[in-house]
C-alpha atoms as a PDB file:
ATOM      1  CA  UNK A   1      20.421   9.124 -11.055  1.00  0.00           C
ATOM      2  CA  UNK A   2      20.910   8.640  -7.569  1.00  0.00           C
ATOM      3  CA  UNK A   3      19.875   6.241  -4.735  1.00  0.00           C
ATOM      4  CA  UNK A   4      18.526   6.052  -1.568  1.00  0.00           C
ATOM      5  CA  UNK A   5      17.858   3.801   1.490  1.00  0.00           C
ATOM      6  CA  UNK A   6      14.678   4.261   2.933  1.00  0.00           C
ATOM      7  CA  UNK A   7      12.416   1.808   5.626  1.00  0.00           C
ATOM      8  CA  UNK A   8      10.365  -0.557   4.314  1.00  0.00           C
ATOM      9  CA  UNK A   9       7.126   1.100   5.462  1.00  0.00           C
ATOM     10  CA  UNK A  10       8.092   4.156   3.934  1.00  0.00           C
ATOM     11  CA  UNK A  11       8.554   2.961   0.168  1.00  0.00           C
ATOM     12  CA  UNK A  12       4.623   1.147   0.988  1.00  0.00           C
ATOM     13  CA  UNK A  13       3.492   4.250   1.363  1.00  0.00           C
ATOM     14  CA  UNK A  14       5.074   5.987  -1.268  1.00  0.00           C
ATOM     15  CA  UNK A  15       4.408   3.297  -3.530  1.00  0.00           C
ATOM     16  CA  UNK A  16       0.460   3.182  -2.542  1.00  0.00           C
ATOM     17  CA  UNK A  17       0.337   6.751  -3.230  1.00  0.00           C
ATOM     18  CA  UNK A  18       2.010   6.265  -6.703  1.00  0.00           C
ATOM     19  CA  UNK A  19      -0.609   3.634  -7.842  1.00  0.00           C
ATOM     20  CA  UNK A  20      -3.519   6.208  -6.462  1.00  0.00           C
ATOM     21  CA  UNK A  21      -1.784   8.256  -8.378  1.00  0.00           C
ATOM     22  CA  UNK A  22      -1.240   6.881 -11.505  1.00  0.00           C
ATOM     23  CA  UNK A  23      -4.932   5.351 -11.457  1.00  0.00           C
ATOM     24  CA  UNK A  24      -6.351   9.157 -11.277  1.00  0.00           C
ATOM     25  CA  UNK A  25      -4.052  10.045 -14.276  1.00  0.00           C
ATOM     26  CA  UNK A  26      -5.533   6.731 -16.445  1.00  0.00           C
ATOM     27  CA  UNK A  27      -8.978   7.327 -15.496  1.00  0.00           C
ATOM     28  CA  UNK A  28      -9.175  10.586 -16.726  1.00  0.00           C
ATOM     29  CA  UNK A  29      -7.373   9.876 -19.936  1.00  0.00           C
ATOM     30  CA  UNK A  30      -9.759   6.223 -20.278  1.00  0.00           C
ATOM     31  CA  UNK A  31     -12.914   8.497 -19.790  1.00  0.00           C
ATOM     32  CA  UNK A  32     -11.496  10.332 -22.665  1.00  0.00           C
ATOM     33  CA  UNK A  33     -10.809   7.926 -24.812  1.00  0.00           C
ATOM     34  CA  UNK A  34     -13.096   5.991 -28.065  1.00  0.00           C
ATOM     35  CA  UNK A  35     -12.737   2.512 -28.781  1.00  0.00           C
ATOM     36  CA  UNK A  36     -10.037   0.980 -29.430  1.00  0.00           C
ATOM     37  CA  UNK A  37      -8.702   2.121 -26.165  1.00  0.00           C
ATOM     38  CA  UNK A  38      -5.164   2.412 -24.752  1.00  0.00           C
ATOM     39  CA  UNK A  39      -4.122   1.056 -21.156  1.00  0.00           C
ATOM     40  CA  UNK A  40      -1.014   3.226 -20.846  1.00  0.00           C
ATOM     41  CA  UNK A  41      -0.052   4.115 -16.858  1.00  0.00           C
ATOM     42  CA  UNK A  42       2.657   6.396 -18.144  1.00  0.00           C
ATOM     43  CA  UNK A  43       6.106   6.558 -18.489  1.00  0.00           C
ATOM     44  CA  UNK A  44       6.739   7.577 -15.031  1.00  0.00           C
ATOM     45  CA  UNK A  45       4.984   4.020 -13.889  1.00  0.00           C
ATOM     46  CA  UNK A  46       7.184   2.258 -16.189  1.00  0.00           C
ATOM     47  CA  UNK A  47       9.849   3.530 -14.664  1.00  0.00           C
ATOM     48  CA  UNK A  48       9.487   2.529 -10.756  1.00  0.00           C
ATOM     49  CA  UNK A  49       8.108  -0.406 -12.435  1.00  0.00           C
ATOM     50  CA  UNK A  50      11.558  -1.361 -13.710  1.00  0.00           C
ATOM     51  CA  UNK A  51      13.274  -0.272 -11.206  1.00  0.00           C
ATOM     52  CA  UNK A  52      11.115  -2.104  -8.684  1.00  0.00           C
ATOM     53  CA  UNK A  53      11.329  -5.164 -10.607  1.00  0.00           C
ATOM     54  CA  UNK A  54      15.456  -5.323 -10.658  1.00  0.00           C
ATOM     55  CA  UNK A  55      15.682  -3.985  -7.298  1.00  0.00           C
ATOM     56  CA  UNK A  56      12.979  -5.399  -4.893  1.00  0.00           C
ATOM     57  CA  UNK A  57      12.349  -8.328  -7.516  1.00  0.00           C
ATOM     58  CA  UNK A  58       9.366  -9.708  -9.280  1.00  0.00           C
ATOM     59  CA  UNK A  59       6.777 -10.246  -6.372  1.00  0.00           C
ATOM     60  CA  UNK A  60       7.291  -6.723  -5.617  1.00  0.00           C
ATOM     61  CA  UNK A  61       6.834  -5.941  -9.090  1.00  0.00           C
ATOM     62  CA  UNK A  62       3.475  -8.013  -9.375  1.00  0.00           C
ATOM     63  CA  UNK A  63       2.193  -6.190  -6.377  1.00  0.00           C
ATOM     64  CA  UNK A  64       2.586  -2.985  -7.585  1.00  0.00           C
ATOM     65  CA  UNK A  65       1.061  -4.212 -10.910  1.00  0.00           C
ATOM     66  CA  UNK A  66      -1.935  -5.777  -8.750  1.00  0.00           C
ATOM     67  CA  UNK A  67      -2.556  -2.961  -6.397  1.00  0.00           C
ATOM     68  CA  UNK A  68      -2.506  -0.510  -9.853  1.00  0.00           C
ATOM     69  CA  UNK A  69      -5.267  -2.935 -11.363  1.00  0.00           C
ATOM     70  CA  UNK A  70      -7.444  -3.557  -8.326  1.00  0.00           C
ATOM     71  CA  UNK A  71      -7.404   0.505  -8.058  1.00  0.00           C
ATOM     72  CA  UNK A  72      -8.925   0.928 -11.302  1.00  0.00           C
ATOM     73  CA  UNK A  73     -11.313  -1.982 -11.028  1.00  0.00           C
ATOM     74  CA  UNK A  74     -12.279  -1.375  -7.421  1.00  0.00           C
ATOM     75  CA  UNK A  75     -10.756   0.746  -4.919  1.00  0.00           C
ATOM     76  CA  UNK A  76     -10.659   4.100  -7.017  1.00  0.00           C
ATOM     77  CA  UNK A  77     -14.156   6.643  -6.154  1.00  0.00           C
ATOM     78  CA  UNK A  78     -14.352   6.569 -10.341  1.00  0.00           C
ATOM     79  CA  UNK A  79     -13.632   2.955 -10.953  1.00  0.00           C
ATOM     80  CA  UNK A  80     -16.935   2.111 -11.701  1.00  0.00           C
ATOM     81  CA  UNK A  81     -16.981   4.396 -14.593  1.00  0.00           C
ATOM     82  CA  UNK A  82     -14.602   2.814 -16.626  1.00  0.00           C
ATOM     83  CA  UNK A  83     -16.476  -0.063 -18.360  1.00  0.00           C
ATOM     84  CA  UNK A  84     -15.664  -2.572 -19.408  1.00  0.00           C
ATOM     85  CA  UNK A  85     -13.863  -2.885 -16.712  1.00  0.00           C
ATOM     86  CA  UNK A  86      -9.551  -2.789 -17.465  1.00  0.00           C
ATOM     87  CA  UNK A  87      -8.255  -6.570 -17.455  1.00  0.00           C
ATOM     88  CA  UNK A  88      -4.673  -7.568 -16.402  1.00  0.00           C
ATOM     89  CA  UNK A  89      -3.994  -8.033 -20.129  1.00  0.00           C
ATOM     90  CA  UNK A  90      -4.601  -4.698 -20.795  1.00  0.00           C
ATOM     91  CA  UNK A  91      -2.822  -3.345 -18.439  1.00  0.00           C
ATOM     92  CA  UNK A  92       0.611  -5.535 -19.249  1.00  0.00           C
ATOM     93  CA  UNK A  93      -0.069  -4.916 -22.929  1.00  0.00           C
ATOM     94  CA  UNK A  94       0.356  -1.430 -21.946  1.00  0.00           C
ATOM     95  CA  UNK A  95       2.776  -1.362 -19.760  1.00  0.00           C
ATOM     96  CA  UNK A  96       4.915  -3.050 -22.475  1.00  0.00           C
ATOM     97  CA  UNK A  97       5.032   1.155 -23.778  1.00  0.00           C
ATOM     98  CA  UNK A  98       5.339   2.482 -21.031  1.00  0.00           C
ATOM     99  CA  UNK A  99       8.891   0.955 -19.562  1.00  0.00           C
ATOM    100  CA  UNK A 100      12.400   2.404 -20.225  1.00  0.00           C
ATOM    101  CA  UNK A 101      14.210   2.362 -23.360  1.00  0.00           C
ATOM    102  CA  UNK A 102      16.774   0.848 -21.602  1.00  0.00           C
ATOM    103  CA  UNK A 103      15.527  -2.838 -20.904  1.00  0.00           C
ATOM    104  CA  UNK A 104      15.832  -4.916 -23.820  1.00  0.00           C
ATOM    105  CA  UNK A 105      12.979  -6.766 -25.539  1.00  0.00           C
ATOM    106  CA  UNK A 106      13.978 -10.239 -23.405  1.00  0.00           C
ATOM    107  CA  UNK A 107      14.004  -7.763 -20.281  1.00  0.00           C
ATOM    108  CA  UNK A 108      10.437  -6.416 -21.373  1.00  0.00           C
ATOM    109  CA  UNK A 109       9.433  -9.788 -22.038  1.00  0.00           C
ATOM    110  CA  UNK A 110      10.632 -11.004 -18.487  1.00  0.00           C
ATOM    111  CA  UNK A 111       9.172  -8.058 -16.531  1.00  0.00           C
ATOM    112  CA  UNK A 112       5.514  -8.513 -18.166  1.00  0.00           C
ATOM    113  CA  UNK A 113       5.674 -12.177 -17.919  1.00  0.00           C
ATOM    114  CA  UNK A 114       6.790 -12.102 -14.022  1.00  0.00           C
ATOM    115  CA  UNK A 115       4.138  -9.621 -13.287  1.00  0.00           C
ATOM    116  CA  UNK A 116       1.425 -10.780 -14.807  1.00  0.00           C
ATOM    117  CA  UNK A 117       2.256 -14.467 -13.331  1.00  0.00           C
ATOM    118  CA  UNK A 118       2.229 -12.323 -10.016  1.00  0.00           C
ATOM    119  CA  UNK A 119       0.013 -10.071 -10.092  1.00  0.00           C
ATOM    120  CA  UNK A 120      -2.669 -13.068 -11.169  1.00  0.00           C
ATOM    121  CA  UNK A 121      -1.658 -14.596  -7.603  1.00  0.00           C
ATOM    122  CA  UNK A 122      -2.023 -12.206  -5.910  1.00  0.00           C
END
């Protein structure tokens, strides 16, 4: 893996057209689904998720969380197909699947704590 340095403004857009994004790929597979169903944003979210969260820290993290949920409550043209509407508990229940192998269960812990602290604030 490699890293870069990019402006601020950039990685805002880039991340809001990540969460767009993801939110079309978990609509169509929540519209698929029966009861019980499965709030997984995929792997792929997991991973800028964790990476997000060591890097830019856990406000950034609970944004990213926040701006994924209030896409598929609000913002998203389907949204209003998905009912009962997807909770933040949900979402952090699934999210505990979907990041890396590499964090530890204390890391997972941590990560879904701080974002769902954050993402309730914001």
């Amino acid at each position: 893996m490699h890293t870069i340095t990019m402006p601020g403004d950039s990685y805002e857009s880039l991340a809001a057209g990540f969460v767009r994004g993801t939110a079309d790929f978990m609509i169509t597979h929540l519209l698929q689904q029966d009861r019980p169903r499965l709030v997984h944003p995929g792997d792929g979210f997991g991973r800028v998720l964790a990476w997000t969260w060591r890097e830019r820290g856990e406000v950034a993290a609970g944004v990213l969380v926040a701006d994924l949920l209030a896409m598929l409550r609000r913002h998203h043209q389907r949204a209003h197909e998905i009912q009962p509407a997807v909770t933040l508990d949900e979402l952090v229940d699934g999210l505990r699947h979907a990041l890396p192998g590499d964090l530890s269960e204390q890391e997972i812990d941590e990560v879904t704590t701080a974002v769902r602290h954050q993402a309730r604030g914001v």
